[in-house]
Protein backbone atom coordinates (compact mmCIF):
# COMPACT_ATOMS: atom_id res chain seq x y z
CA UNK A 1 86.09 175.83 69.46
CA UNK A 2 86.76 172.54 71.14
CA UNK A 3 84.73 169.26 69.63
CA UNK A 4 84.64 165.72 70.10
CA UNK A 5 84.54 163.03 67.19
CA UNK A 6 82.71 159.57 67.36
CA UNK A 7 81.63 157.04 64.15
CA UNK A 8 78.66 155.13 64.86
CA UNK A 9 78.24 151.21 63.41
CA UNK A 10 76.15 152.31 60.24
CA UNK A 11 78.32 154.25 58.62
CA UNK A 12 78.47 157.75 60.18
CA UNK A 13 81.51 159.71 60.79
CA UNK A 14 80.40 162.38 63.38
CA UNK A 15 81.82 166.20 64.76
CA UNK A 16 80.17 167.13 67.94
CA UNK A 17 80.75 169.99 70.69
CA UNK A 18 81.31 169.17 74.28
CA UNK A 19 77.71 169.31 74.97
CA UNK A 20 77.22 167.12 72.97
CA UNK A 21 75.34 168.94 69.78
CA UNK A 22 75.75 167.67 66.46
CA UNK A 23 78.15 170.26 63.80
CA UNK A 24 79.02 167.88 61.13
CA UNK A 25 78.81 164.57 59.85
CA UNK A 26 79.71 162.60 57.10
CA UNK A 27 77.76 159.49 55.79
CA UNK A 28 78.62 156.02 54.63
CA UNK A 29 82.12 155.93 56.08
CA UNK A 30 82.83 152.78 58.62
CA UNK A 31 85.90 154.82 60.80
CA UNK A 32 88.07 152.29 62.36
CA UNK A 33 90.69 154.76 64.04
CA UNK A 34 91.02 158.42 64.59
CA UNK A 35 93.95 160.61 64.81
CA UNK A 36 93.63 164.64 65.21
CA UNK A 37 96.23 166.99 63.39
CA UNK A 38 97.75 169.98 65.16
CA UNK A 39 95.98 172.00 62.75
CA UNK A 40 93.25 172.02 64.84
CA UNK A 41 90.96 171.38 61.51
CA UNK A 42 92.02 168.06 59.65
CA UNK A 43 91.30 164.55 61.12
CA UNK A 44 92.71 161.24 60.14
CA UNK A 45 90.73 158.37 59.69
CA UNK A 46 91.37 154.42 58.56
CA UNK A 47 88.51 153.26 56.88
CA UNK A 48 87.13 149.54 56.28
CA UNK A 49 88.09 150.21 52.97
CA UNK A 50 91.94 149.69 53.52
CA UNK A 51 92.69 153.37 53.42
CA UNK A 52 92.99 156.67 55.47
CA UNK A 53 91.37 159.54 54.54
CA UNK A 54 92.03 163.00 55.81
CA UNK A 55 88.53 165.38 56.69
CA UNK A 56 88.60 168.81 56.68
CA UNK A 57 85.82 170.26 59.37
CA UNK A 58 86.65 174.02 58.49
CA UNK A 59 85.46 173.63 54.81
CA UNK A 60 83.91 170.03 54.72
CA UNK A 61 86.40 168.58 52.08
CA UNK A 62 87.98 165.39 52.53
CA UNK A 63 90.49 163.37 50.74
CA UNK A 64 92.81 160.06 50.22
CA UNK A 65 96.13 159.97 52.01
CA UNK A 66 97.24 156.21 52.55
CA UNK A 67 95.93 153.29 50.37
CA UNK A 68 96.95 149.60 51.71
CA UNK A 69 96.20 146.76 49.81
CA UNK A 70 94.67 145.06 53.61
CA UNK A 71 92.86 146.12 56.60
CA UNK A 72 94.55 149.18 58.56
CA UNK A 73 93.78 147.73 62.70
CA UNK A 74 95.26 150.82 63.97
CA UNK A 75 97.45 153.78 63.07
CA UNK A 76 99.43 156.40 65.00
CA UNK A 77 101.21 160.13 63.88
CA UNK A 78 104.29 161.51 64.89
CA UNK A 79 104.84 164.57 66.68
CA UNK A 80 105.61 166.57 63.37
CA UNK A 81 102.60 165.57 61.63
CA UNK A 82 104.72 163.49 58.72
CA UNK A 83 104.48 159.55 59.46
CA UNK A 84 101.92 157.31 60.03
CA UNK A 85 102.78 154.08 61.44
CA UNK A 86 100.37 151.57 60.09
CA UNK A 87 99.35 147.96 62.10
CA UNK A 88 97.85 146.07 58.83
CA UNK A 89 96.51 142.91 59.11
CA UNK A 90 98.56 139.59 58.04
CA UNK A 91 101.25 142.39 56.86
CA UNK A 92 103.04 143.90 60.04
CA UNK A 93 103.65 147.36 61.05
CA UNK A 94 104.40 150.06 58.21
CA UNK A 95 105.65 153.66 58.18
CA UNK A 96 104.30 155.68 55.69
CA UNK A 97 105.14 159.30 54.59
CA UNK A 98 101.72 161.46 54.85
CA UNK A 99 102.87 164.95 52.87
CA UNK A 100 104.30 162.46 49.79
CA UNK A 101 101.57 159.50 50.42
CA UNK A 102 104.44 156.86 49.77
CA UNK A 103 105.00 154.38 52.07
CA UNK A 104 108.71 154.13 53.28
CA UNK A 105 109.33 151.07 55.12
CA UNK A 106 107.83 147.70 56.33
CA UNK A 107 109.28 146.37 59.52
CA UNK A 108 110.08 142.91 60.00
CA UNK A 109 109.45 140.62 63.22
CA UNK A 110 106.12 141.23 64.31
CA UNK A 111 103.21 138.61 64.29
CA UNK A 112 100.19 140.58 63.05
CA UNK A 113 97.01 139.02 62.44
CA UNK A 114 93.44 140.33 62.80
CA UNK A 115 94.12 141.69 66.22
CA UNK A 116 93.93 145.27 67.12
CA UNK A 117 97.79 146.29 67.95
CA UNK A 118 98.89 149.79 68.59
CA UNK A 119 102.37 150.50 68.34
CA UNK A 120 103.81 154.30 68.51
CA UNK A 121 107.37 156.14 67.93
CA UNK A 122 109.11 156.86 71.13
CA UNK A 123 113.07 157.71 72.41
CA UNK A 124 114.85 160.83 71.64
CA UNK A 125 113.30 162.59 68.50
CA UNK A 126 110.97 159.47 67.75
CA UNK A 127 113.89 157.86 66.34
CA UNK A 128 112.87 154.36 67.32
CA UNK A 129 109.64 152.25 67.24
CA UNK A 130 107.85 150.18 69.57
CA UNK A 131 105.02 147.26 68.60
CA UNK A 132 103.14 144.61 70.50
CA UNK A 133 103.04 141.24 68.72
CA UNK A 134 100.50 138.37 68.87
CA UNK A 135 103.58 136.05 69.45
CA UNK A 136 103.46 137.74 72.93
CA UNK A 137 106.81 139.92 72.72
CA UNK A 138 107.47 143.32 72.50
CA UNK A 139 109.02 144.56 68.98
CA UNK A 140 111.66 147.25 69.19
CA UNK A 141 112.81 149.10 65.65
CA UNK A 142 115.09 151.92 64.57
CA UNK A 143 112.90 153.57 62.81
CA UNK A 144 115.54 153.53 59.65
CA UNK A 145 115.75 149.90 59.97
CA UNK A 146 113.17 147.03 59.19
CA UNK A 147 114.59 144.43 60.98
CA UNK A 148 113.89 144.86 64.90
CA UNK A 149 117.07 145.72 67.68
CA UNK A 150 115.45 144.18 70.46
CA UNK A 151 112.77 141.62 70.90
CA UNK A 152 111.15 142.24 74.81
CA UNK A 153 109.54 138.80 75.91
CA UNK A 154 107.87 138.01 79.81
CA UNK A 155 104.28 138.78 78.22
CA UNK A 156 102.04 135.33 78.06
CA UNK A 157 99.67 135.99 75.73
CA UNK A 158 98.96 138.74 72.61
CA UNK A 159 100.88 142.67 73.27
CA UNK A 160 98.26 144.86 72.33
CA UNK A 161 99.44 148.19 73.05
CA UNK A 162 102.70 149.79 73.43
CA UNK A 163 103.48 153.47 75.20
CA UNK A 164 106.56 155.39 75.08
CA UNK A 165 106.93 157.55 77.78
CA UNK A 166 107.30 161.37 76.31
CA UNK A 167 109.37 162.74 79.50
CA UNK A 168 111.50 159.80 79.78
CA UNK A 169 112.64 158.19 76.20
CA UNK A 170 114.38 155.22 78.17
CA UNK A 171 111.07 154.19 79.03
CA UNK A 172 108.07 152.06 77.29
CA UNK A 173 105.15 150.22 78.82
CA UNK A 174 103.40 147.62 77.31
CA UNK A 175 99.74 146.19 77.91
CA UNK A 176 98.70 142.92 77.03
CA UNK A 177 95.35 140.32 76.74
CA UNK A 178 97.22 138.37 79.76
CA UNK A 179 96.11 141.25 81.97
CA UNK A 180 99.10 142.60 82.78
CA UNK A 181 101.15 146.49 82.32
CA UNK A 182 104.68 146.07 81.83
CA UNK A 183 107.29 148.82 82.03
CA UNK A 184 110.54 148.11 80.68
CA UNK A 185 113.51 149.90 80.91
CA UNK A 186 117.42 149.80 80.88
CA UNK A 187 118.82 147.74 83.69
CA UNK A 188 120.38 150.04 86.93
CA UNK A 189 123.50 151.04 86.85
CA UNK A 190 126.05 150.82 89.96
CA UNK A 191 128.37 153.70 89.14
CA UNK A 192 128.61 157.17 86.90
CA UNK A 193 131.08 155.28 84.38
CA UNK A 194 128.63 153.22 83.25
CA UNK A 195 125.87 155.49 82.94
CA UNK A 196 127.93 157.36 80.59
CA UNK A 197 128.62 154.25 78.85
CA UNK A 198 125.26 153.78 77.91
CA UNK A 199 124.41 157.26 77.14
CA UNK A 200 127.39 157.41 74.40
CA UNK A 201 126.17 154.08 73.07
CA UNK A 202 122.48 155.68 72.80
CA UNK A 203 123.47 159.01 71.45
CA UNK A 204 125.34 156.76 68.83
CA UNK A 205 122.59 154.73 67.94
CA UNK A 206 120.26 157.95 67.41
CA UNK A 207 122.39 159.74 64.97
């Protein structure tokens, strides 16, 4: 059955159908950001209590996943269901492990302060990551490596959101409090040789 999830300002954590009916709820929870499993059954929630918590709506159970020792702004999931990449305030963007709860790496670069930044895993299988920055650039990681590979400036004021396209992995477009979408991408090419040139060099940098 499909459903809808909201939190409310008090405290409430809600599970709704698409009319709009109430199924669920749970109480004294202040949900900052939501992210739905492919389960179809367990949700993902940051919490103003530093942490994210997964809920169970088949049998109402709920439990800790990630603990951070500051405020989680935002969070995404990859495709598989296994990392979390965490935007924590003052701290930066971190990728944490959700079946072993450990978190794996903290990435370097990025200006993180109380802002809401979404960042998100994007080229060919997710190997790379992609952040916004309140120092108005674009962050670029391999996702194996904390220090960033590229650093994506024409941005004027805070990056809040970053989007890797899923169809094309050369692709990422970036959104930003200066009121402007960016898209960036590699430069053209003027002949075949060069194409493949680049290709090789990506394929290398994925393995």
């Amino acid at each position: 059955m499909a459903s809808a999830l909201s939190r409310g300002q008090r405290g409430q954590f809600y599970q709704c159908d698409l009319d709009g009916n109430l199924l669920d709820s749970w109480e004294g929870v202040r949900v900052q950001c939501l992210w739905c499993l492919g389960d179809g059954k367990t949700v993902l929630a940051s919490d103003t209590h530093q942490r994210i918590r997964g809920y169970n709506f088949e049998d109402l159970t709920d439990r800790n996943i990630v603990q951070e020792d500051h405020p989680i702004m935002s969070f995404t999931v990859s495709r598989n269901g296994r990392l979390a990449l965490l935007n924590v305030a003052t701290q930066g963007v971190h990728l944490w492990d959700l079946h072993d709860r450990v978190l794996v790496r903290k990435y370097q670069g990025v200006t993180q302060g109380f802002y809401t930044i979404h960042s998100c895993f994007g080229g060919h299988n997710e190997d790379f990551i992609a952040s916004g920055s309140e120092d108005h650039k674009v962050y670029i990681w391999h996702r194996r490596g904390e220090l960033p590979i590229a650093e994506l400036t024409g941005h004027t004021r805070t990056v809040n959101c970053v989007s890797w396209n899923p169809t094309h992995p050369g692709l990422l477009a970036s959104a930003s409090d200066d009121g402007t979408v960016r898209i960036w991408g590699p430069a053209p090419f003027q002949d075949g040789q060069e194409l493949d040139s680049l290709h090789e060099s990506c394929s290398g940098m994925d393995s």
